[in-house]
N, C-alpha and C. Protein backbone atom coordinates (compact mmCIF):
# COMPACT_ATOMS: atom_id res chain seq x y z
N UNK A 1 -10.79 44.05 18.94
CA UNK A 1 -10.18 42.79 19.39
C UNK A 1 -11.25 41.87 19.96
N UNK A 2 -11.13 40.64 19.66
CA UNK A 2 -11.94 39.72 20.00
C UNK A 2 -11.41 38.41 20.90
N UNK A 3 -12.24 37.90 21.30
CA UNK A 3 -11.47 36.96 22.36
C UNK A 3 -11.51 35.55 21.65
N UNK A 4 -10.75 34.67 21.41
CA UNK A 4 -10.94 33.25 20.74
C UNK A 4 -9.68 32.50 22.42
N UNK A 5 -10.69 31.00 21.50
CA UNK A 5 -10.33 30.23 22.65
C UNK A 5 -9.17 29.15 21.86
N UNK A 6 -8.44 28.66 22.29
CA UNK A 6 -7.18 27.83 21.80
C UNK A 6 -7.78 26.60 22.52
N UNK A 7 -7.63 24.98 21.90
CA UNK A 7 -7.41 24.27 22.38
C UNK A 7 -6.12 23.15 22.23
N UNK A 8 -6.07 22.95 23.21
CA UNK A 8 -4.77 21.86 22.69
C UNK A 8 -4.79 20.14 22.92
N UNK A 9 -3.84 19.80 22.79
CA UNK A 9 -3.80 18.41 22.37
C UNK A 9 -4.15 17.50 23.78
N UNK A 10 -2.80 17.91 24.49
CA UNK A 10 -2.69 17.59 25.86
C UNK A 10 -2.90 17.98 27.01
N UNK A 11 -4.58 18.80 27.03
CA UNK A 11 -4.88 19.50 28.14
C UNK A 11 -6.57 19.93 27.90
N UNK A 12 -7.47 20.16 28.98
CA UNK A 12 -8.20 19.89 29.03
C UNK A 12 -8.81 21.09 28.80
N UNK A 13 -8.09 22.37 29.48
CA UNK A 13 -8.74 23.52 29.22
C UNK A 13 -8.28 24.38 28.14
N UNK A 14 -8.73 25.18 27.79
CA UNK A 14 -8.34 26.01 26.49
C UNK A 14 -7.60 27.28 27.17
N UNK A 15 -6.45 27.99 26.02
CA UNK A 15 -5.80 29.20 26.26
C UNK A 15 -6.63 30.18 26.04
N UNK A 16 -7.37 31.99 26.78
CA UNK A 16 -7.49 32.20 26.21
C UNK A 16 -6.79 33.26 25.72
N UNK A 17 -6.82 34.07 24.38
CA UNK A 17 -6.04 34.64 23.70
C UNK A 17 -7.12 35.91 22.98
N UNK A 18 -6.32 36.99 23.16
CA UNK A 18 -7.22 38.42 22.26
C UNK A 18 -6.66 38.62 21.24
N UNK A 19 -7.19 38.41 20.41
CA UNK A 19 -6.96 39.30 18.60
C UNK A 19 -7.72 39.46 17.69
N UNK A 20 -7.69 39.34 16.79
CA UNK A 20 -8.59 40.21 15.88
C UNK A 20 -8.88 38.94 14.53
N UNK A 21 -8.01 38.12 14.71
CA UNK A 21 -8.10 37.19 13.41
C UNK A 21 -7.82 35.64 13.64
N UNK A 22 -8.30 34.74 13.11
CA UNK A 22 -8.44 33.31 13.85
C UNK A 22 -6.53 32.94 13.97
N UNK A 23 -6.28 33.30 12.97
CA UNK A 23 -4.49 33.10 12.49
C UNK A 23 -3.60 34.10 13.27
N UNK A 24 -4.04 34.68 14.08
CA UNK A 24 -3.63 35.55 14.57
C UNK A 24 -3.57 34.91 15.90
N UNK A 25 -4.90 34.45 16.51
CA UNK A 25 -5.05 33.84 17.86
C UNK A 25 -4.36 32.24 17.68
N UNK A 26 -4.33 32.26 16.80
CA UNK A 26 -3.35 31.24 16.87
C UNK A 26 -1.70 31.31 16.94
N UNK A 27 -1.55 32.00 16.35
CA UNK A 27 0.40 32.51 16.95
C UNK A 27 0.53 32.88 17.84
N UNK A 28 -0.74 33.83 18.57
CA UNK A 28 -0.23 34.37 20.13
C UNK A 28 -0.63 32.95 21.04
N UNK A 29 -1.46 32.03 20.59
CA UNK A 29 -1.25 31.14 21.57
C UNK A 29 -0.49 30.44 21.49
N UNK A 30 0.39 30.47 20.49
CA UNK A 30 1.44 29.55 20.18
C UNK A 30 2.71 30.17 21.07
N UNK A 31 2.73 31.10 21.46
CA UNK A 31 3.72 31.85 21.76
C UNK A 31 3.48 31.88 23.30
N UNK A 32 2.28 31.33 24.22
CA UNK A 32 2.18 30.98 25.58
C UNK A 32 2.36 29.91 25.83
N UNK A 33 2.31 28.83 24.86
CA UNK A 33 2.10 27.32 24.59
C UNK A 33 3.88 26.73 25.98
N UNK A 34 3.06 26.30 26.49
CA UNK A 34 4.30 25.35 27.74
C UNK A 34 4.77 23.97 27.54
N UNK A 35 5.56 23.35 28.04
CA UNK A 35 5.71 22.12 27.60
C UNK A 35 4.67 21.11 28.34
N UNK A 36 4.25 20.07 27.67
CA UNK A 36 3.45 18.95 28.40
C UNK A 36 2.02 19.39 27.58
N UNK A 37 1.97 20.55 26.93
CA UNK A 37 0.36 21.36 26.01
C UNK A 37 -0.10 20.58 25.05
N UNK A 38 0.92 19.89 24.46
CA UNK A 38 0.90 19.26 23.17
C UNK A 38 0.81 20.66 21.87
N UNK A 39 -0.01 20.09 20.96
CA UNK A 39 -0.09 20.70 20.08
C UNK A 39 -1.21 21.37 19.86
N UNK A 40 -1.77 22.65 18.77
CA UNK A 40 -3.26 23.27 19.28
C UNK A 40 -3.69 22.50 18.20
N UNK A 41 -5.11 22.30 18.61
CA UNK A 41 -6.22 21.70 17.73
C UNK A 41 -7.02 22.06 17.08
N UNK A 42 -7.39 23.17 18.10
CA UNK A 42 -8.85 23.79 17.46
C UNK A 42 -8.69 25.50 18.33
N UNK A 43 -8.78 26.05 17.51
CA UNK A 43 -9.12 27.82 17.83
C UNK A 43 -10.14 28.03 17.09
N UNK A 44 -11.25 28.95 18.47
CA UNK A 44 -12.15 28.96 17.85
C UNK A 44 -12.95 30.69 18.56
N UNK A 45 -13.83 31.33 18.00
CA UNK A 45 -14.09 32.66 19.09
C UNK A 45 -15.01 32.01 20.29
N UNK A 46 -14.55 33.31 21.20
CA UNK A 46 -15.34 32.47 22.64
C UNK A 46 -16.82 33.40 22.22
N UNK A 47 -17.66 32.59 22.71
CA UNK A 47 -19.00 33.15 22.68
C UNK A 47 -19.46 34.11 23.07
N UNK A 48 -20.55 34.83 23.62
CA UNK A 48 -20.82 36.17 24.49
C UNK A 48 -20.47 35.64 25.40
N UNK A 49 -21.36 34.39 26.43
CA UNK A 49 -21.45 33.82 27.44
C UNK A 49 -19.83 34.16 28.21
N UNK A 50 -18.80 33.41 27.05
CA UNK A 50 -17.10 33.42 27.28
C UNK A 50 -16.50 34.38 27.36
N UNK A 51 -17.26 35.10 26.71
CA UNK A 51 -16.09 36.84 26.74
C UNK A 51 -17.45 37.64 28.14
N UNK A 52 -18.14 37.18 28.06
CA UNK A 52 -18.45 38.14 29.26
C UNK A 52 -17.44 38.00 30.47
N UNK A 53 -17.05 36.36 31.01
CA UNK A 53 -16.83 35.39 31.93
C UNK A 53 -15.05 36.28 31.75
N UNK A 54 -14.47 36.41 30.80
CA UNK A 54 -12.89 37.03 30.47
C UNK A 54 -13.11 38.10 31.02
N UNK A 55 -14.20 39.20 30.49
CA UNK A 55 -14.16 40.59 31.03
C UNK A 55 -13.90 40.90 32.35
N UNK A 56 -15.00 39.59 33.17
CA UNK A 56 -15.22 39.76 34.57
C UNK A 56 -13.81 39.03 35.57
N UNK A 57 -12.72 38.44 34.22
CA UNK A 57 -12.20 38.27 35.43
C UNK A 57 -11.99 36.45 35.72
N UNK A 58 -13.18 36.05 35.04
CA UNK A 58 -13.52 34.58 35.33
C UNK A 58 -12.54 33.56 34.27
N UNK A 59 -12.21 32.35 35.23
CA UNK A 59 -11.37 31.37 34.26
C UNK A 59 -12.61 31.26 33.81
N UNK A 60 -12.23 30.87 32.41
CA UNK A 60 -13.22 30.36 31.26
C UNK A 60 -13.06 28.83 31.46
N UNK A 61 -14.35 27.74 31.72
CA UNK A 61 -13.72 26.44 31.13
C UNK A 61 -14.74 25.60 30.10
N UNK A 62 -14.39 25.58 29.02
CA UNK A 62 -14.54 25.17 28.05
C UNK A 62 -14.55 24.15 27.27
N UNK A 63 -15.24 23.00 27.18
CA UNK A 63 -14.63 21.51 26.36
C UNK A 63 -14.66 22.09 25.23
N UNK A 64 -13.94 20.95 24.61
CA UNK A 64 -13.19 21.08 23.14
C UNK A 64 -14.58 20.82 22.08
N UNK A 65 -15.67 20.09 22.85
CA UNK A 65 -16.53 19.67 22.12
C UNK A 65 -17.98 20.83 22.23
N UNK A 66 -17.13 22.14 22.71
CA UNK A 66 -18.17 23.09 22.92
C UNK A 66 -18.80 23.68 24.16
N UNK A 67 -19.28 22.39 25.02
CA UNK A 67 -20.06 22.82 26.25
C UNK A 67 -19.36 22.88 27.46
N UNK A 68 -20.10 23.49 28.48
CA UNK A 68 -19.07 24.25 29.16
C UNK A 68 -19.91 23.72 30.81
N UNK A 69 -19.24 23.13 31.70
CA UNK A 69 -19.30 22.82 32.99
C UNK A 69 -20.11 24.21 33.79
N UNK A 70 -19.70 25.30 33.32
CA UNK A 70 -19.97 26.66 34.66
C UNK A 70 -21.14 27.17 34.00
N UNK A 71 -21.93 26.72 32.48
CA UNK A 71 -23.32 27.22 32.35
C UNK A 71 -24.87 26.45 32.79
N UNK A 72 -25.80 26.42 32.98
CA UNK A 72 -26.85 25.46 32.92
C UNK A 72 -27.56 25.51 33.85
N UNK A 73 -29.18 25.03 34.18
CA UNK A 73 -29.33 25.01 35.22
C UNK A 73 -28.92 24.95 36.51
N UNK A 74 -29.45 25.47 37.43
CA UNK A 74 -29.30 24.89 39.15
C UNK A 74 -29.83 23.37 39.23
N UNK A 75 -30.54 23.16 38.72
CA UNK A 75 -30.76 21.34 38.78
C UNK A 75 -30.15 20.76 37.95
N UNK A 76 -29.56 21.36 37.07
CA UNK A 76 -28.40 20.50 36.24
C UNK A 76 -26.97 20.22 37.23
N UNK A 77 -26.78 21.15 37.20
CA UNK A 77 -25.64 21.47 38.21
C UNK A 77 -25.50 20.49 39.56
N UNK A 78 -26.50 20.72 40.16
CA UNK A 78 -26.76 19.46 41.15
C UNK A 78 -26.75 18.42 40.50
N UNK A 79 -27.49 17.93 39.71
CA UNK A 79 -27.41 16.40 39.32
C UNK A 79 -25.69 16.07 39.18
N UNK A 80 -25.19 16.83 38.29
CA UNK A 80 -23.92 16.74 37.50
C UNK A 80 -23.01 16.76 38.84
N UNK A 81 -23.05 17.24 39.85
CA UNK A 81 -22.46 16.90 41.65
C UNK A 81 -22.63 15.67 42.17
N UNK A 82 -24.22 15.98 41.96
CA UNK A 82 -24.41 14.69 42.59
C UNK A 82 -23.70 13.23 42.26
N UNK A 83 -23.68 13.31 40.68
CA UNK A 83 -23.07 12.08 40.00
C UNK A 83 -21.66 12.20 40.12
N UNK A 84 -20.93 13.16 40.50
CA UNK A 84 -19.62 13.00 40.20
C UNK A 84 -19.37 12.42 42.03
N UNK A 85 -19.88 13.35 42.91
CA UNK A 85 -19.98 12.73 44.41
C UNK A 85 -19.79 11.29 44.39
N UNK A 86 -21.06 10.36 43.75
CA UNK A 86 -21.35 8.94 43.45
C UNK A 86 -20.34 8.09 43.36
N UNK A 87 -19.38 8.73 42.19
CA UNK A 87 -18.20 7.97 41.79
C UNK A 87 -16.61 8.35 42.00
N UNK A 88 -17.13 9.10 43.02
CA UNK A 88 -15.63 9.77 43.57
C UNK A 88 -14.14 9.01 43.85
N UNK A 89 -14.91 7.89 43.98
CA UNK A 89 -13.70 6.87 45.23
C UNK A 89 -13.40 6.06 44.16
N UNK A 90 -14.02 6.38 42.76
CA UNK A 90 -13.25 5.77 41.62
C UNK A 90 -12.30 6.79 40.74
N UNK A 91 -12.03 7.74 41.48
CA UNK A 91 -10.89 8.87 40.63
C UNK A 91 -10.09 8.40 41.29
């Protein structure tokens, strides 16, 4: 069994889901799918990085466009604070 990641229409983070076949992870996420989810877009397998992060326990978070907020440098990380700090009082 393998871990793939679901994304959906109307939401930012992905489901994730264990099975063995892309069509497969797609019906079982269809079958957690809540209202307000929209529709899935893209299923895809989670990486080592992602299935280590499942094993341990860890929410996975994932953009749809691949890259992922919780990997990267310590000075990435800061910068990417720092800038969101900056523009806070505009959320």
């Amino acid at each position: 069994m393998a871990f793939f990641l679901a994304f959906w229409s109307r939401r930012t983070t992905a489901t994730v889901v264990s099975a063995s076949s892309n069509s497969q992870a797609r019906s079982r996420a269809a079958l957690r799918r809540k209202s307000g989810y929209g529709s899935i877009v893209k299923v895809k397998l989670a990486n080592a990085q992602d299935s280590r992060l499942i094993r341990k326990g860890t929410w996975v978070r994932r953009r749809r466009n691949g890259t992922s907020p919780q990997f990267g440098t310590a000075a990435s990380k800061l910068r990417a604070r720092k800038q969101r700090s900056r523009y806070r009082h505009w959320l």
